[in-house]
Protein backbone atom coordinates (compact mmCIF):
# COMPACT_ATOMS: atom_id res chain seq x y z
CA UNK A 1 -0.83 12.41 11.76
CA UNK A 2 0.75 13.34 8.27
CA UNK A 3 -0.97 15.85 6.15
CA UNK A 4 -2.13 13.14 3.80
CA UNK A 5 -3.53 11.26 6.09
CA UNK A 6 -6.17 13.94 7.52
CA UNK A 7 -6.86 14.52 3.70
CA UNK A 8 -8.12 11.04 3.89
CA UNK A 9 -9.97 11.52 7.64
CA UNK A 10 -11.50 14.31 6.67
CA UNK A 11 -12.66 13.26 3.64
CA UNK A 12 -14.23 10.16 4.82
CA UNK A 13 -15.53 11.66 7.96
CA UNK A 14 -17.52 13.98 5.28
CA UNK A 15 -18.60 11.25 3.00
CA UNK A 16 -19.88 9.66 5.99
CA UNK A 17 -21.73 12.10 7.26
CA UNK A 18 -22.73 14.26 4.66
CA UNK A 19 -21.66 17.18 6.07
CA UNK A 20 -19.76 18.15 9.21
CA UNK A 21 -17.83 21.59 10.73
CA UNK A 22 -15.00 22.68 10.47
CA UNK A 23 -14.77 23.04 14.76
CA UNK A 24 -15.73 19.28 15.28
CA UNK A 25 -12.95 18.30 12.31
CA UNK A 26 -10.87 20.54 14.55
CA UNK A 27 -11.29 18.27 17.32
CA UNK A 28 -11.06 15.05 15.34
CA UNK A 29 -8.32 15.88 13.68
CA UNK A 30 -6.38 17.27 16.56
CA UNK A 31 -5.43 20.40 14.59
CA UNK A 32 -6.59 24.44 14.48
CA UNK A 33 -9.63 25.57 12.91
CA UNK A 34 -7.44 27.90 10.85
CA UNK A 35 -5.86 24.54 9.55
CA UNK A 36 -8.90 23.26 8.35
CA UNK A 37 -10.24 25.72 6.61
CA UNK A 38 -6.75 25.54 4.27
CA UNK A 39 -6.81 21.43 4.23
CA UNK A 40 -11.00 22.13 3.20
CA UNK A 41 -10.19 24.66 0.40
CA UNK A 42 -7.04 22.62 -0.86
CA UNK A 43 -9.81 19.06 -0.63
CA UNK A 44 -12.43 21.68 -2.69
CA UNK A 45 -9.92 22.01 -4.97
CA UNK A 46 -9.44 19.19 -5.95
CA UNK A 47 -13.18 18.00 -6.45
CA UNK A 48 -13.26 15.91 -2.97
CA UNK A 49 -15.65 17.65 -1.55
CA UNK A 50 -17.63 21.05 -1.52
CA UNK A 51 -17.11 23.92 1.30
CA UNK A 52 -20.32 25.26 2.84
CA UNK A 53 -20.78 28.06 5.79
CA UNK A 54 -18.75 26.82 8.47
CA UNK A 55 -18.03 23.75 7.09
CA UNK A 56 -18.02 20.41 4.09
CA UNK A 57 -20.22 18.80 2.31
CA UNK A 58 -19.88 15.50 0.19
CA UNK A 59 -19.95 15.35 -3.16
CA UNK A 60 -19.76 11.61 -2.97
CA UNK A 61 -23.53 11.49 -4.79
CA UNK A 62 -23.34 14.09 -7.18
CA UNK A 63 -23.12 14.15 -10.43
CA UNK A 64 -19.20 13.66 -12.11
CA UNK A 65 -19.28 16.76 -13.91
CA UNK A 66 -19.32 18.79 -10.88
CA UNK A 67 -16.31 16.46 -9.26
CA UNK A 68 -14.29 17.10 -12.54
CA UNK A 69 -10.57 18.27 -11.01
CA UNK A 70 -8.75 21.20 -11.67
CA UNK A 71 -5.36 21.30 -12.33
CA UNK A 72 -4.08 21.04 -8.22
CA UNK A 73 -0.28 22.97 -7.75
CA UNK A 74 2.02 20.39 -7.53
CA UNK A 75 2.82 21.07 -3.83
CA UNK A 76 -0.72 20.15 -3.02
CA UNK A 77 -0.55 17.05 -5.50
CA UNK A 78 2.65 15.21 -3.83
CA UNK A 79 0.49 14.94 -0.76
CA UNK A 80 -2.73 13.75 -1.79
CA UNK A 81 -2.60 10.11 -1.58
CA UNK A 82 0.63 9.91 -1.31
CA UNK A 83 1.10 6.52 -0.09
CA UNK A 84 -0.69 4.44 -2.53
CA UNK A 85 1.21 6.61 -5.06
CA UNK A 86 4.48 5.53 -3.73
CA UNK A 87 3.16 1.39 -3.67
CA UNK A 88 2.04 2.58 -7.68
CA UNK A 89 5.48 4.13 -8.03
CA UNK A 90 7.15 1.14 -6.75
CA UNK A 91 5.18 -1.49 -8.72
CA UNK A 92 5.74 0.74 -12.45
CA UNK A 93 9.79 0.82 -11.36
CA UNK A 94 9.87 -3.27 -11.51
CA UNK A 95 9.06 -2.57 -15.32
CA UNK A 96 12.12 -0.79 -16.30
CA UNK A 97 15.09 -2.76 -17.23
CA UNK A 98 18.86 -1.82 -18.04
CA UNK A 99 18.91 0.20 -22.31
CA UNK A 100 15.39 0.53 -22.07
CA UNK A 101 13.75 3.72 -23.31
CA UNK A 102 11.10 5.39 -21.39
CA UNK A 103 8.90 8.61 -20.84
CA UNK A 104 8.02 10.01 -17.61
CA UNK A 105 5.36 12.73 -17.62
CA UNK A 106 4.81 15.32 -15.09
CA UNK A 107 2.80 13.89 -12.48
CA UNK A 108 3.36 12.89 -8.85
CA UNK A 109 3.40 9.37 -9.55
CA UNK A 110 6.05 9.71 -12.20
CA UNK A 111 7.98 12.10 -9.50
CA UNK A 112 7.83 9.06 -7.09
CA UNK A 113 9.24 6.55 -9.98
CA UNK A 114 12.16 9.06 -10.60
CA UNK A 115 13.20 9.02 -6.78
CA UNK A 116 13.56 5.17 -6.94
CA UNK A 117 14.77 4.39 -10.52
CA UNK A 118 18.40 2.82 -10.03
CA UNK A 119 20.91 4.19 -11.13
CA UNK A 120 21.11 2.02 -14.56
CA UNK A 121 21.81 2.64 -18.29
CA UNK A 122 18.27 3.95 -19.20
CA UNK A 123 17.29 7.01 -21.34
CA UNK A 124 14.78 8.92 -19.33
CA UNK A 125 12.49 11.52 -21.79
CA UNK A 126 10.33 13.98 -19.15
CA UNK A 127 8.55 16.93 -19.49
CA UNK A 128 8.54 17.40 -16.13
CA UNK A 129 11.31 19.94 -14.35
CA UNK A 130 10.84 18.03 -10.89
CA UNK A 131 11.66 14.54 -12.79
CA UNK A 132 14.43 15.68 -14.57
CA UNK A 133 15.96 17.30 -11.79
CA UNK A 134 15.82 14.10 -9.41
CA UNK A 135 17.47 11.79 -11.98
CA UNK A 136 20.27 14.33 -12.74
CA UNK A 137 21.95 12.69 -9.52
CA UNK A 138 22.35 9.25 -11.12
CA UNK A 139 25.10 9.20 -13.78
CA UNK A 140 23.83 6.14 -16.02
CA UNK A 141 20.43 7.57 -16.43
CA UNK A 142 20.39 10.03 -19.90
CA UNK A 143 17.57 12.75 -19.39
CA UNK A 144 16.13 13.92 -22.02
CA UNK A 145 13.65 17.12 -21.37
CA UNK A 146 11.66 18.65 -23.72
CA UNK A 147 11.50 22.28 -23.41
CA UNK A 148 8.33 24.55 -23.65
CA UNK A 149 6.11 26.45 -21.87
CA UNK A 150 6.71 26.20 -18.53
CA UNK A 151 3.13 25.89 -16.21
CA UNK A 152 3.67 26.55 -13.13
CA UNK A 153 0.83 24.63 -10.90
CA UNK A 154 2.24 21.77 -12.41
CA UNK A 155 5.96 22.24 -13.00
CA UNK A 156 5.88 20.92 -16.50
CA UNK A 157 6.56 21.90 -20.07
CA UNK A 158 3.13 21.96 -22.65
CA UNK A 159 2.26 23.75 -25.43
CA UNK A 160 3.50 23.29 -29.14
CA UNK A 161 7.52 23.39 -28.47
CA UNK A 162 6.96 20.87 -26.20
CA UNK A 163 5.01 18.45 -28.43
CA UNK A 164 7.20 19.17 -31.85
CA UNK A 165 10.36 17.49 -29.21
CA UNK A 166 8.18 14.48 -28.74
CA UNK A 167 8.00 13.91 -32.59
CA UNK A 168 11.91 13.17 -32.36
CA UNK A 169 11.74 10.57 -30.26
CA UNK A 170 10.22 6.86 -29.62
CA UNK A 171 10.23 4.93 -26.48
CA UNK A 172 9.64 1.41 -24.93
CA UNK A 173 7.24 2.45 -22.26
CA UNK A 174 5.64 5.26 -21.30
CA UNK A 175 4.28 5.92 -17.51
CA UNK A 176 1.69 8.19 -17.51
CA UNK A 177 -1.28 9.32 -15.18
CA UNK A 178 -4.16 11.45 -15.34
CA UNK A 179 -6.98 13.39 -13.91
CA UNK A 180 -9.91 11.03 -14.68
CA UNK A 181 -10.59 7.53 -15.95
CA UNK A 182 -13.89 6.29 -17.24
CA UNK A 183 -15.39 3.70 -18.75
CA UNK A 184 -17.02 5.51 -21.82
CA UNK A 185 -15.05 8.48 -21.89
CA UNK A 186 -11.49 7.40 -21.62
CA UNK A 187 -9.01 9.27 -19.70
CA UNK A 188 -9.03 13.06 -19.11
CA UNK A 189 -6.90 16.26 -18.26
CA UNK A 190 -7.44 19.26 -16.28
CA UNK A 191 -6.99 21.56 -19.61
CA UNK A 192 -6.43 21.06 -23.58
CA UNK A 193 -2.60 21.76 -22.89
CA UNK A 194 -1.95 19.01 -20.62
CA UNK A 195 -4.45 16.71 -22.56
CA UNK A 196 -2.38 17.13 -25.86
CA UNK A 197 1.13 16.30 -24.51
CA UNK A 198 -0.43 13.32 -22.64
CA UNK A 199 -1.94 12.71 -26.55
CA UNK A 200 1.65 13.11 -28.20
CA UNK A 201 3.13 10.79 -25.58
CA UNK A 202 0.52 7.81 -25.79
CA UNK A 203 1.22 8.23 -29.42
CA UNK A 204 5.12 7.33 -29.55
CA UNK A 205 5.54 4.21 -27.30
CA UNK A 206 5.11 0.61 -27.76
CA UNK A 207 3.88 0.52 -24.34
CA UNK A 208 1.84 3.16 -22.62
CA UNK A 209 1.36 2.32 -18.40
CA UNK A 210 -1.23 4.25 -17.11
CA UNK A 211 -0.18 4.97 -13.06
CA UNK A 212 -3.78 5.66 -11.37
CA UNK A 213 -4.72 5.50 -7.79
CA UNK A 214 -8.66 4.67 -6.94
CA UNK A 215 -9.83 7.98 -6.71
CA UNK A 216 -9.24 9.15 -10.18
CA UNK A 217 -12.02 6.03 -11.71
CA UNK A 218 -15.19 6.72 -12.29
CA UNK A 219 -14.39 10.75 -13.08
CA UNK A 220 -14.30 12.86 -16.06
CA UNK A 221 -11.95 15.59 -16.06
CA UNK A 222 -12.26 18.90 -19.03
CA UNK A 223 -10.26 17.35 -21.70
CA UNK A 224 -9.79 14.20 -22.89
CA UNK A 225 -6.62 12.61 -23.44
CA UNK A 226 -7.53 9.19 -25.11
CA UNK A 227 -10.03 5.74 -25.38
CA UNK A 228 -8.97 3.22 -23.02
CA UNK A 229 -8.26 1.00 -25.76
CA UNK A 230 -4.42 2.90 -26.17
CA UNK A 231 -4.07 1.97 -22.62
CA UNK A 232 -1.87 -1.47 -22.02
CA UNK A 233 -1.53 -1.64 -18.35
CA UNK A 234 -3.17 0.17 -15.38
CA UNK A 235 -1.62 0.33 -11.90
CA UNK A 236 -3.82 1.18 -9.24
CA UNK A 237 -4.23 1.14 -5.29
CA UNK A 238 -6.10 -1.16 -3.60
CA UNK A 239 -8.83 0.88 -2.80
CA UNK A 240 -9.99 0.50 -6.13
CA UNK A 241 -12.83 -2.49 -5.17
CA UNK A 242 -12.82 -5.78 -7.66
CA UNK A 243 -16.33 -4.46 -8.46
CA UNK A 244 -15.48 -1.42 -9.33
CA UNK A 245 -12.37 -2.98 -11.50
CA UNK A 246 -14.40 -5.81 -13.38
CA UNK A 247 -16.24 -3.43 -16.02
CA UNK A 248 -12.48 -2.35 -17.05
CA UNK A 249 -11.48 -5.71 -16.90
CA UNK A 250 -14.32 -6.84 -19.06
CA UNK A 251 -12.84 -4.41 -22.27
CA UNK A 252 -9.63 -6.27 -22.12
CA UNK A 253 -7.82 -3.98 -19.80
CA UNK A 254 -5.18 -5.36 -17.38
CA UNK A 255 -5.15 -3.96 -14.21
CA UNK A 256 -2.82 -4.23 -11.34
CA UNK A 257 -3.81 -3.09 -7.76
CA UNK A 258 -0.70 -2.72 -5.12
């Protein structure tokens, strides 16, 4: 069993539950104790679910303030639903065409587009250290990085040096993703850095694709990034139920499940 996918068993197993400890995950899971405790504290971490003594407990029913996410090191974040990330990746890719100009930010999703982007005459503009440094292998694609302060649970550049380079430049499309989307508050960041850049980069594209698997609807993170209205396409996972879709849907959005 991959990493990622006892995220998702335990995870469910909790939800389904309530609660459960950490010796019958052991069991279930086929893996130490000692293991999960580290796969419950990384899951805490990033709002999943809450540890107790000797054990989880959902958080499936409580309110969304308490399930905002913190920024998760991007280690942690490469592995947490990894595979619908790489169908999302996959799906965004068939967007970009040959002279196009686009933006890749720093997130996992983007990481997984800049693996599979052919090597074609693009220009690629990235704040993000791991993006740049998997495109710098394919000749035709320009990189274009923009410098900053570097922080380091999320391998990016932020902060004002990093936003003055974005003023230079306009794009096609911009591919994007985020810590929470929700109907009436839009989409969200872990902190005020991150939620600026994201800001600066919605702001300087004809096109902005948001690249959001199920588990970030329905959640507010600490700072928000922008109304859904600057949004004009959302990729998502099927997970994402045509329930929960249809009140996104019904502002206008398009959405696209893979």
């Amino acid at each position: 069993m991959l990493v990622a996918e006892r995220y998702e068993k335990i995870v469910q197993l909790v939800n389904e539950r309530g609660s459960i400890r950490v010796s019958e995950l052991s069991q279930l899971c086929g893996v130490t104790e000692e293991t999960i405790r580290r796969d419950l504290d990384r899951l805490e971490q990033a709002g999943r679910l809450r540890r107790s003594h000797g054990g989880a407990v959902s958080v499936k029913d409580q309110p969304e303030i308490q399930r905002s996410q913190p920024e998760i090191p991007y280690a942690e974040r490469e592995i947490m639903h990894a595979l619908e990330k790489q169908r999302i990746a996959e799906e965004a890719v068939k967007r970009i065409h040959p002279n196009d100009r686009i933006l890749l930010d720093a997130s996992s999703t983007a990481w997984y587009m800049a693996k599979i982007i052919p090597d074609i005459p693009i220009t690629v503009l990235t704040n993000s250290i791991k993006v740049a440094a998997e495109l710098s292998t394919k000749e035709r694609v320009q990189v274009i990085s923009t410098g900053g302060i570097l922080a380091h649970r999320s391998l990016s550049f932020v902060g004002p040096l990093a936003e003055r380079s974005l003023e230079a430049y306009y794009v096609d499309k911009a591919f994007l993703s985020c810590k929470g989307v929700h109907m009436d508050r839009g989409l969200s960041e872990s902190n005020e850095l991150q939620a600026r850049i994201k800001q600066k980069m919605i702001g300087m594209t004809d096109e902005t694709i948001l690249l959001a698997d199920a588990s970030k609807f329905g959640t507010q993170a600490f700072a928000q990034v922008a109304d859904l209205a600057e949004v004009n396409l959302i990729i998502t996972d099927r997970r994402l139920t045509e329930e929960e879709a249809a009140p996104y849907r019904a502002l206008g959005l398009r959405i696209e499940s893979v």
